[in-house]
Protein backbone atom coordinates (compact mmCIF):
# COMPACT_ATOMS: atom_id res chain seq x y z
CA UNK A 1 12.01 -14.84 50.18
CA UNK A 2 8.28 -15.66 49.74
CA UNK A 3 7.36 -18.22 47.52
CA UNK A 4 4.82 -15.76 45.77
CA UNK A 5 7.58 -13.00 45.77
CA UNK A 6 9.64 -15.52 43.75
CA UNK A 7 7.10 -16.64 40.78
CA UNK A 8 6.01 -13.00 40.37
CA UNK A 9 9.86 -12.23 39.81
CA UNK A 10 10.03 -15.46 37.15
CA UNK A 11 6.63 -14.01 35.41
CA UNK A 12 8.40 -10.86 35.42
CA UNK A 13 11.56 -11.61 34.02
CA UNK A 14 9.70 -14.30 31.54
CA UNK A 15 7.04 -11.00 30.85
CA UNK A 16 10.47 -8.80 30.33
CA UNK A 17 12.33 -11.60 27.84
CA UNK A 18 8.97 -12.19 25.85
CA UNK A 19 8.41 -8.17 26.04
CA UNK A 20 12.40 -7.51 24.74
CA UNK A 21 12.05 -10.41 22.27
CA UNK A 22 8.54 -8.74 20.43
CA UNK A 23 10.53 -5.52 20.72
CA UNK A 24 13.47 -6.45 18.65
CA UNK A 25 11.33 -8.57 16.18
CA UNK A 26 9.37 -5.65 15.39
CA UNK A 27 12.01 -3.19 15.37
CA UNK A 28 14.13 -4.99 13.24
CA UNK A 29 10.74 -5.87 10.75
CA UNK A 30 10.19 -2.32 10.92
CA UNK A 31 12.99 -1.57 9.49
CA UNK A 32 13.21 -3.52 6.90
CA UNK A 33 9.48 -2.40 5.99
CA UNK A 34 10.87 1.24 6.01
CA UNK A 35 13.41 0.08 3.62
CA UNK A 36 10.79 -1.09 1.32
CA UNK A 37 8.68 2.09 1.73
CA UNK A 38 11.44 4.09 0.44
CA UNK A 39 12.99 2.11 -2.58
CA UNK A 40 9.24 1.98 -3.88
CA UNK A 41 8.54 5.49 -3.05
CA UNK A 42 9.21 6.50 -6.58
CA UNK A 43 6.64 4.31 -7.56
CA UNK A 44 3.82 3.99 -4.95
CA UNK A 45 2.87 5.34 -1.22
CA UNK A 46 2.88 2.49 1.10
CA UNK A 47 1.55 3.23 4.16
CA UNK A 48 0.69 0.48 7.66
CA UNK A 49 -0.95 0.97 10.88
CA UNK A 50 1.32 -1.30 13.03
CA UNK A 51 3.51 -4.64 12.91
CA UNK A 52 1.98 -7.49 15.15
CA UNK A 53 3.88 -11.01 15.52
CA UNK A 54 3.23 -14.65 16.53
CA UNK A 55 6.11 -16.37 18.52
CA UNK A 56 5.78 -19.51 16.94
CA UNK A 57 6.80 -18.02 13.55
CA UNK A 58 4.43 -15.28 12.17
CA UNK A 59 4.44 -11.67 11.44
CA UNK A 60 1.98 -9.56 10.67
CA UNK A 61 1.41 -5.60 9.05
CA UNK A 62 -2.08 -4.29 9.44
CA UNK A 63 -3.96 -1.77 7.54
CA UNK A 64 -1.34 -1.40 4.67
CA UNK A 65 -2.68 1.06 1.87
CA UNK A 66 -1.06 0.92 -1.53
CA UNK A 67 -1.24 4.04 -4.04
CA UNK A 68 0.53 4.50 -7.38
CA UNK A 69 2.15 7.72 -7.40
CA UNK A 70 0.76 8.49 -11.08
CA UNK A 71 -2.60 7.21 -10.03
CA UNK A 72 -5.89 7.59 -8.17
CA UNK A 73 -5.99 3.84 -7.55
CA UNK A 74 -6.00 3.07 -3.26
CA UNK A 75 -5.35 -0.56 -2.79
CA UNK A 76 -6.29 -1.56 1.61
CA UNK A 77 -5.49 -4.66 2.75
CA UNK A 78 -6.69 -5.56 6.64
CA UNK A 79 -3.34 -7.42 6.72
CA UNK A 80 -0.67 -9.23 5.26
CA UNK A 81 0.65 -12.23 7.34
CA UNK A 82 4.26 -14.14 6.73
CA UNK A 83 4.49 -17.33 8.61
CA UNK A 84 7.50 -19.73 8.96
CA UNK A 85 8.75 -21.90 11.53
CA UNK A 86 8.88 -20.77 14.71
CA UNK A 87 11.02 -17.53 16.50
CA UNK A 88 14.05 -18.63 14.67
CA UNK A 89 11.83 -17.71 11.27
CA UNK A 90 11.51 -13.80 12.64
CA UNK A 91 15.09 -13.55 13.57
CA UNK A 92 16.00 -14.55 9.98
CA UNK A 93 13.03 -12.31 8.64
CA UNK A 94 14.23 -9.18 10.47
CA UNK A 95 18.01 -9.78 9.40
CA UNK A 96 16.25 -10.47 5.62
CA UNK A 97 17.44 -14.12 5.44
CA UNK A 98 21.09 -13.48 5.41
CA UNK A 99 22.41 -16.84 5.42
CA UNK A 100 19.79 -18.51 3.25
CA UNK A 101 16.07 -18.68 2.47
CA UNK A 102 14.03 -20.80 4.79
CA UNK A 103 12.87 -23.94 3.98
CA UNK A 104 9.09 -22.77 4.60
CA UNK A 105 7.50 -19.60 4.05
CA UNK A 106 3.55 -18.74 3.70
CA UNK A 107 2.93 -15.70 2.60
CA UNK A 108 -1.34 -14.22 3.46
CA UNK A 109 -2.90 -10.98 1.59
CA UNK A 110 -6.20 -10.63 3.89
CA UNK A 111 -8.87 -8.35 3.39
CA UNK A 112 -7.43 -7.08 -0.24
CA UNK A 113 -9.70 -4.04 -1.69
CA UNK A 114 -9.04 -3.21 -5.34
CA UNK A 115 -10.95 -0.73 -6.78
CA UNK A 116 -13.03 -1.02 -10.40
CA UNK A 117 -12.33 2.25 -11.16
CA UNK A 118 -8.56 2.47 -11.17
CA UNK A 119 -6.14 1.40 -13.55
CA UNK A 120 -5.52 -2.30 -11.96
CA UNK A 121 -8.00 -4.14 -13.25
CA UNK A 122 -5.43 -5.87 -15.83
CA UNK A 123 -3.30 -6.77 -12.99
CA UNK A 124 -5.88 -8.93 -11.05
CA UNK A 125 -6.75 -10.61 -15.10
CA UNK A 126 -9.73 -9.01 -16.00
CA UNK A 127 -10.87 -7.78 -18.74
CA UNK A 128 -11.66 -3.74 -19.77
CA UNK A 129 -15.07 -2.72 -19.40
CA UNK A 130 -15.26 -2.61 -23.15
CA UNK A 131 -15.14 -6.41 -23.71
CA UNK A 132 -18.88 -6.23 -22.43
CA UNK A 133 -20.79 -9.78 -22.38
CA UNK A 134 -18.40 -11.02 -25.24
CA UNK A 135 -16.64 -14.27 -24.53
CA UNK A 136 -13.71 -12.91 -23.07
CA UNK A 137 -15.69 -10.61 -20.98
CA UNK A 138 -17.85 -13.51 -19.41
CA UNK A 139 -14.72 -15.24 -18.48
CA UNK A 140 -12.86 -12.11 -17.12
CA UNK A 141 -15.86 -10.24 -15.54
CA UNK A 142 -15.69 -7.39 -17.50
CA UNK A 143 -19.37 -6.20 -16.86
CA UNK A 144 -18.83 -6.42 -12.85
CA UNK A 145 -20.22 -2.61 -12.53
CA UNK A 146 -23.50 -3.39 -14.18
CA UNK A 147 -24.35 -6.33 -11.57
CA UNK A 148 -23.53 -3.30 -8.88
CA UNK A 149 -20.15 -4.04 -7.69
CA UNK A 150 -17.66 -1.16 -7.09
CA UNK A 151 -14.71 -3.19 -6.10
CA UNK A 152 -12.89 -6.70 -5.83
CA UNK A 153 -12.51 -8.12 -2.54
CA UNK A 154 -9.65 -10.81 -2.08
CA UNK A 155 -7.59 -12.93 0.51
CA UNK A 156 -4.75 -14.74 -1.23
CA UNK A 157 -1.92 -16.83 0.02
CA UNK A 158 1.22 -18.28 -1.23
CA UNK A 159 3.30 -21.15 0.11
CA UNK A 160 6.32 -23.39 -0.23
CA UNK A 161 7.83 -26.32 1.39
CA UNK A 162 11.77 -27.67 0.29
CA UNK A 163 12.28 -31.17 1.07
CA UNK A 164 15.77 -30.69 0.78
CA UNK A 165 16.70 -34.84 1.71
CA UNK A 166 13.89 -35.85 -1.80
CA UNK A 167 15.11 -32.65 -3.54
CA UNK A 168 11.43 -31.54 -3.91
CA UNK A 169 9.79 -28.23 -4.13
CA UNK A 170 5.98 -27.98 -3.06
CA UNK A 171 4.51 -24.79 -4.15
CA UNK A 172 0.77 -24.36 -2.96
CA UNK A 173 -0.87 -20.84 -4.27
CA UNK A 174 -4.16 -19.41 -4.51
CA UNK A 175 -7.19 -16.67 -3.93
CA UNK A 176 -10.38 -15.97 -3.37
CA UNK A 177 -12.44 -12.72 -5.28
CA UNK A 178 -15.17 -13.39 -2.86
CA UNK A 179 -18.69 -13.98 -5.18
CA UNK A 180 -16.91 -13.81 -7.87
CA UNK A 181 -14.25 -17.30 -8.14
CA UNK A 182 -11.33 -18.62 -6.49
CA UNK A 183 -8.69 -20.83 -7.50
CA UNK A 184 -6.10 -22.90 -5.74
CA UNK A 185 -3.19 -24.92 -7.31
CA UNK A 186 -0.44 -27.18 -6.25
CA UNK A 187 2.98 -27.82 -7.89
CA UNK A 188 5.55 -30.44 -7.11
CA UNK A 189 8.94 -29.82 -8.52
CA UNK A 190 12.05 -31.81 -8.82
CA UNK A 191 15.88 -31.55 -8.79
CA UNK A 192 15.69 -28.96 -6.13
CA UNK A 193 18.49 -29.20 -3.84
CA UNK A 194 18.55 -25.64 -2.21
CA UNK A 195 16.67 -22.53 -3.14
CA UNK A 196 19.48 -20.42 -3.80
CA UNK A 197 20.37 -22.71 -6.78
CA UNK A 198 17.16 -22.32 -9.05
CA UNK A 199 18.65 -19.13 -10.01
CA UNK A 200 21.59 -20.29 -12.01
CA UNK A 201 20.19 -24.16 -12.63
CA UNK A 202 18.49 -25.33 -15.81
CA UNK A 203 14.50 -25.21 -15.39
CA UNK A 204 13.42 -27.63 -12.33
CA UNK A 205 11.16 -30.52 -13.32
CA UNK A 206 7.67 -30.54 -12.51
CA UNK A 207 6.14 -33.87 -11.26
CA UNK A 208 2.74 -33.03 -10.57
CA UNK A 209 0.62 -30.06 -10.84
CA UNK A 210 -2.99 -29.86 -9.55
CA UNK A 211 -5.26 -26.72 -10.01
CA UNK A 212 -8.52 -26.13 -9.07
CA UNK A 213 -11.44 -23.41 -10.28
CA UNK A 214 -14.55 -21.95 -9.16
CA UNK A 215 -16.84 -19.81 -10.79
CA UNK A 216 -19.37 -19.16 -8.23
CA UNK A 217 -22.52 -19.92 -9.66
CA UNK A 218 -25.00 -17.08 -8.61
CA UNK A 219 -22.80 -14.72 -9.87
CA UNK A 220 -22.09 -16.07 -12.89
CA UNK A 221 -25.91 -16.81 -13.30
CA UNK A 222 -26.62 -13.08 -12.63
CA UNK A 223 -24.39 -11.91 -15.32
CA UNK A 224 -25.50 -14.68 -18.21
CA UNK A 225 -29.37 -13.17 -17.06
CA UNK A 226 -27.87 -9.34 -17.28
CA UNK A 227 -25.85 -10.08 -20.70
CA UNK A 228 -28.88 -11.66 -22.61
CA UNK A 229 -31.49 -9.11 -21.13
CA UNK A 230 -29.33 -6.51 -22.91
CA UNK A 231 -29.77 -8.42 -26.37
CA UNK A 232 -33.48 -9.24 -25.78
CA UNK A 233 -33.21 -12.99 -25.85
CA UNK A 234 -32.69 -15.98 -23.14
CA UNK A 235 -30.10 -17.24 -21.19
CA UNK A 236 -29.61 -20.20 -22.73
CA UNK A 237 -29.56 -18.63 -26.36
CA UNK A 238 -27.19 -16.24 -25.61
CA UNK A 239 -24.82 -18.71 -24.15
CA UNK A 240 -25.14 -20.69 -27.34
CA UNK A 241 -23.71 -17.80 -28.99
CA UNK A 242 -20.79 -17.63 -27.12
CA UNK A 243 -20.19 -20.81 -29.14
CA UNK A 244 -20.82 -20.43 -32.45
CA UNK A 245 -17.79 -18.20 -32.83
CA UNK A 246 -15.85 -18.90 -35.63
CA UNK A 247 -12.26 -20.80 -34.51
CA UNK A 248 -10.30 -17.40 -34.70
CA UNK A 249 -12.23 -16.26 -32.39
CA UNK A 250 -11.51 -18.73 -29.76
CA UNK A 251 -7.26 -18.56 -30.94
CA UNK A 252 -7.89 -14.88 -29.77
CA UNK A 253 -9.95 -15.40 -26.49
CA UNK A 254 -8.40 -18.56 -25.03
CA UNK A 255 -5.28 -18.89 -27.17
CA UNK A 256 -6.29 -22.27 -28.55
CA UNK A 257 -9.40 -23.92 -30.57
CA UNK A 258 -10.78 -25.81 -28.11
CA UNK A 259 -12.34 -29.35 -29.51
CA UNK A 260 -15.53 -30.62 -29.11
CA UNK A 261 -15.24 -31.67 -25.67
CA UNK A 262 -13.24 -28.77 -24.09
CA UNK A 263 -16.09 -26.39 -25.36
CA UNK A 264 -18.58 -28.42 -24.22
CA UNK A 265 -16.43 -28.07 -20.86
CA UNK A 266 -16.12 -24.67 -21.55
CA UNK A 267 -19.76 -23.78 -22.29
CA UNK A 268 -21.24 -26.37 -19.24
CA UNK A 269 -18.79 -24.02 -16.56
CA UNK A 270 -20.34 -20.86 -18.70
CA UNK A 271 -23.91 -21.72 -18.13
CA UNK A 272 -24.15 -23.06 -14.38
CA UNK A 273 -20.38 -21.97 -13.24
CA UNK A 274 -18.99 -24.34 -10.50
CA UNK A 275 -15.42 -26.15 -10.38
CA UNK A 276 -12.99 -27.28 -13.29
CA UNK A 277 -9.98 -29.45 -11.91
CA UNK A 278 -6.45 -30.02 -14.13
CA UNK A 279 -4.51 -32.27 -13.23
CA UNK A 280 -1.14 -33.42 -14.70
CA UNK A 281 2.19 -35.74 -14.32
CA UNK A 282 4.56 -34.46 -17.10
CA UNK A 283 6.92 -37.41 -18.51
CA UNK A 284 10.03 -37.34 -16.86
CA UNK A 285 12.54 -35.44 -18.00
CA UNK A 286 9.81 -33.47 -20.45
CA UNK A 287 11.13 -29.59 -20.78
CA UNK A 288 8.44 -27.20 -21.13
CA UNK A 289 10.08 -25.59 -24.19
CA UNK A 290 9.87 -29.06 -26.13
CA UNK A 291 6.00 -29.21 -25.78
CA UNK A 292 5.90 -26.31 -28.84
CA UNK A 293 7.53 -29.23 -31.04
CA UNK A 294 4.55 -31.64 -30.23
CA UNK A 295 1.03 -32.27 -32.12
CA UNK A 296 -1.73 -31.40 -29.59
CA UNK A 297 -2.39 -34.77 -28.85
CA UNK A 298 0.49 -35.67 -27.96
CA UNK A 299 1.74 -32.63 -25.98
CA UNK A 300 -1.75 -33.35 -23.86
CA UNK A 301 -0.24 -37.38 -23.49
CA UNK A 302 3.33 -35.90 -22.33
CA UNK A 303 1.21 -33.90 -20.02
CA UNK A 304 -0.34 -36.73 -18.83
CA UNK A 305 -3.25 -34.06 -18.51
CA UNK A 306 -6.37 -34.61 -17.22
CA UNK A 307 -9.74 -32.50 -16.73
CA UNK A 308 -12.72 -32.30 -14.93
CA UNK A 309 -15.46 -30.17 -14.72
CA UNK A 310 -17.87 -30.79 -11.66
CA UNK A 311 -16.49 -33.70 -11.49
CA UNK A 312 -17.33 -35.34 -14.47
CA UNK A 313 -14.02 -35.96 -16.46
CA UNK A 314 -13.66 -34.42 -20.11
CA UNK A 315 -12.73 -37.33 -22.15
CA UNK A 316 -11.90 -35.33 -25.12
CA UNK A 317 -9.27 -33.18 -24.42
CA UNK A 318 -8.54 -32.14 -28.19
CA UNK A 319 -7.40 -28.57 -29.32
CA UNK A 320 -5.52 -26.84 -32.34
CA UNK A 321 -3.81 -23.69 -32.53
CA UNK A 322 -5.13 -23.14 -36.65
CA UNK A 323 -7.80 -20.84 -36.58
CA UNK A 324 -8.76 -19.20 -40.34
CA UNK A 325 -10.11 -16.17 -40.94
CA UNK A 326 -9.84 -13.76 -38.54
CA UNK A 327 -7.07 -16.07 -36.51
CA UNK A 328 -4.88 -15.83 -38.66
CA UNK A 329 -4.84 -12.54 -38.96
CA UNK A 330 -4.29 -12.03 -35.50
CA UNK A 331 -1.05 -14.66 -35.46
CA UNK A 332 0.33 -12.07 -37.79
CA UNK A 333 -0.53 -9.18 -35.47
CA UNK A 334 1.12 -11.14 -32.92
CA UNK A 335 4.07 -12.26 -34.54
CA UNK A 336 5.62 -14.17 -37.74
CA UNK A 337 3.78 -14.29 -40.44
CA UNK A 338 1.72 -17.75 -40.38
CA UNK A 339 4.00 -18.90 -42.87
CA UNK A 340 7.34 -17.60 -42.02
CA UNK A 341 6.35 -19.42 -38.98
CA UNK A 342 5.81 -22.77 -40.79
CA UNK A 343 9.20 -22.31 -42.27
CA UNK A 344 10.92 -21.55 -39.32
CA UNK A 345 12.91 -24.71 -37.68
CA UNK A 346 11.91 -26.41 -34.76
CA UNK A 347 14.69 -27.08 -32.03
CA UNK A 348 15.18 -30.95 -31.15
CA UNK A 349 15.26 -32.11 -27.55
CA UNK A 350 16.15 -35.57 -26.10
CA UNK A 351 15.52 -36.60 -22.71
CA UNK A 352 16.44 -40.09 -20.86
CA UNK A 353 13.03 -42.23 -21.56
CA UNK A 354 11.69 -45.73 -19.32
CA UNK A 355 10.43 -48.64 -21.05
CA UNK A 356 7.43 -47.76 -19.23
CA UNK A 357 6.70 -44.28 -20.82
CA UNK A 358 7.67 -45.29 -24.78
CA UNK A 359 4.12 -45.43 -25.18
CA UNK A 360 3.86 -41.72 -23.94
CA UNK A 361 6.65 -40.11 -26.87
CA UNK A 362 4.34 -42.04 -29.91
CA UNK A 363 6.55 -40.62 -33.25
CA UNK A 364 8.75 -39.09 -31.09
């Protein structure tokens, strides 16, 4: 046999393996998509174009379009991508991790289209249309049709990584509403030893957490110019009034009282938009729940919290959750009464503590 008759029967058997390989990945993802398009038929139409796939570990459904069954709202996404590691990942996938999760998964919405006029808006964290250019509607775009837009467009992407030896979970999330902001955060967790456990296991411990905002400046420019042309004064004074609210207002809006250098923080981003960065290393063995027992300044020490806004740090990090007037009204429209509150007792937690971090649990 001729040499040439032999490597186009290897490129043919190799084209036949790779072709029977795609086949079963996609049948078997296909499947398993059906399976999703009928349990949340009840709910909302799902509809794809096609199932693509990546034999080093990715999979991909194009032109998906999402519609509540009781709605009007059409969510389209170009594509939604799942990546792991390598064709091992897929066979898993299509057999809907049997065995166990992986190890590492990234998860990709691409091209996401949400519409302004639907029902969904609370979903993505914005604000109804009748917030307007208050505070809360600055923050969570609330006036987006009167600068012109008609829609949100979004990527956004999930990710984690188990370090299964250093019983770590690394948890990387974050989107894009392109003109609009983004935000990206990262979150290390500890006493992970397998996935399957964080169901039934106490609350993991967080290490580190870093998060990272953008307001993009033009657009939060335009709408400071648009919200102050509608009351007939300038920029610059109407951003002032966004803070000379009295403190209830705030308790509403942001769920704390910021102090003086967290508004300033607050009204700097406001005026000229651009990045805020959080960073914090919890105290070991710190529980989440316990921080409610704390004073403000001391939960932010715990925290080991730290803030920056274009990357000049906020040295005063102060806040209360007392606001009078109309905050306390609304305490008592969310709850307890603010003094059946007061009365009610507060549960005790101890944790293991270093010499090294006494100076972190002061009156503790």
């Amino acid at each position: 046999m001729k040499l040439k008759n032999i490597l186009l029967l290897l490129i043919l058997a190799g084209a036949t393996v790779y072709g029977g390989i795609k086949g079963y990945i996609h049948h078997q993802a296909g499947a398993r998509l059906d399976e999703l398009v009928r349990i949340a038929a009840p709910f909302v139409r799902i509809e794809y174009d096609g199932i693509s796939s990546r034999l080093e570990g990715v999979l991909a459904v194009d032109g998906v379009r999402l519609s509540p069954t009781d709605g009007y709202d059409l969510v389209t996404l170009r594509r939604v991508e799942i990546e792991g590691d390598g064709l091992g990942f897929l066979f898993d996938l299509g057999e809907g991790f049997a065995r166990q999760p992986p190890t590492r998964l990234k998860a990709r919405l691409l091209g996401m289209e949400v519409p302004l006029a639907g029902t969904l808006r609370p979903s993505l964290g914005m604000a109804g249309e009748d917030a307007g250019c208050t505070l809360a509607g600055v923050l969570r775009h609330a006036d987006l049709k009167a600068l012109g837009h008609t829609l949100i467009d979004l990527d956004a992407d999930a990710e984690y990584l188990l370090d299964t030896m250093a019983g770590e979970l690394s948890l990387r999330l974050g989107y894009r509403m392109h003109g609009l902001q983004s935000l990206s955060a990262e979150i290390l967790v500890g006493g992970v030893g397998e996935l399957t456990a964080l169901a039934t296991s106490e609350v993991p411990e967080v290490r580190r957490v870093d998060i990272r905002y953008t307001l993009e400046p033009e657009y939060i420019k335009a709408l400071i110019g648009h919200c102050a042309g509608q009351g007939g004064v300038a920029p610059q004074h109407f951003v002032n009034g966004l803070f000379q609210q009295e403190s209830g207002h705030y308790l509403r809006t942001l769920g704390i009282v910021p102090g003086p250098g967290l508004m300033e923080a607050l009204k700097e981003l406001v005026t000229q938009g651009g990045e805020v960065r959080l960073r914090a290393e919890p105290a070991p063995g710190l529980k989440p729940q316990a921080l409610q027992g704390y004073r403000p300044e001391d939960a932010v020490r715990m925290l080991g919290l730290s803030v920056s806004v274009n990357e000049r740090p906020v040295t005063d990090l102060s806040y209360s959750h007392q606001g009078g007037g109309r905050g306390a009204a609304a305490r008592a429209e969310a709850g307890a009464a603010p003094e059946e509150a007061a009365r009610r007792p507060q549960r005790q937690y101890y944790a293991p503590v270093g010499l090294d971090q006494l100076e972190r649990y002061p009156g503790r």
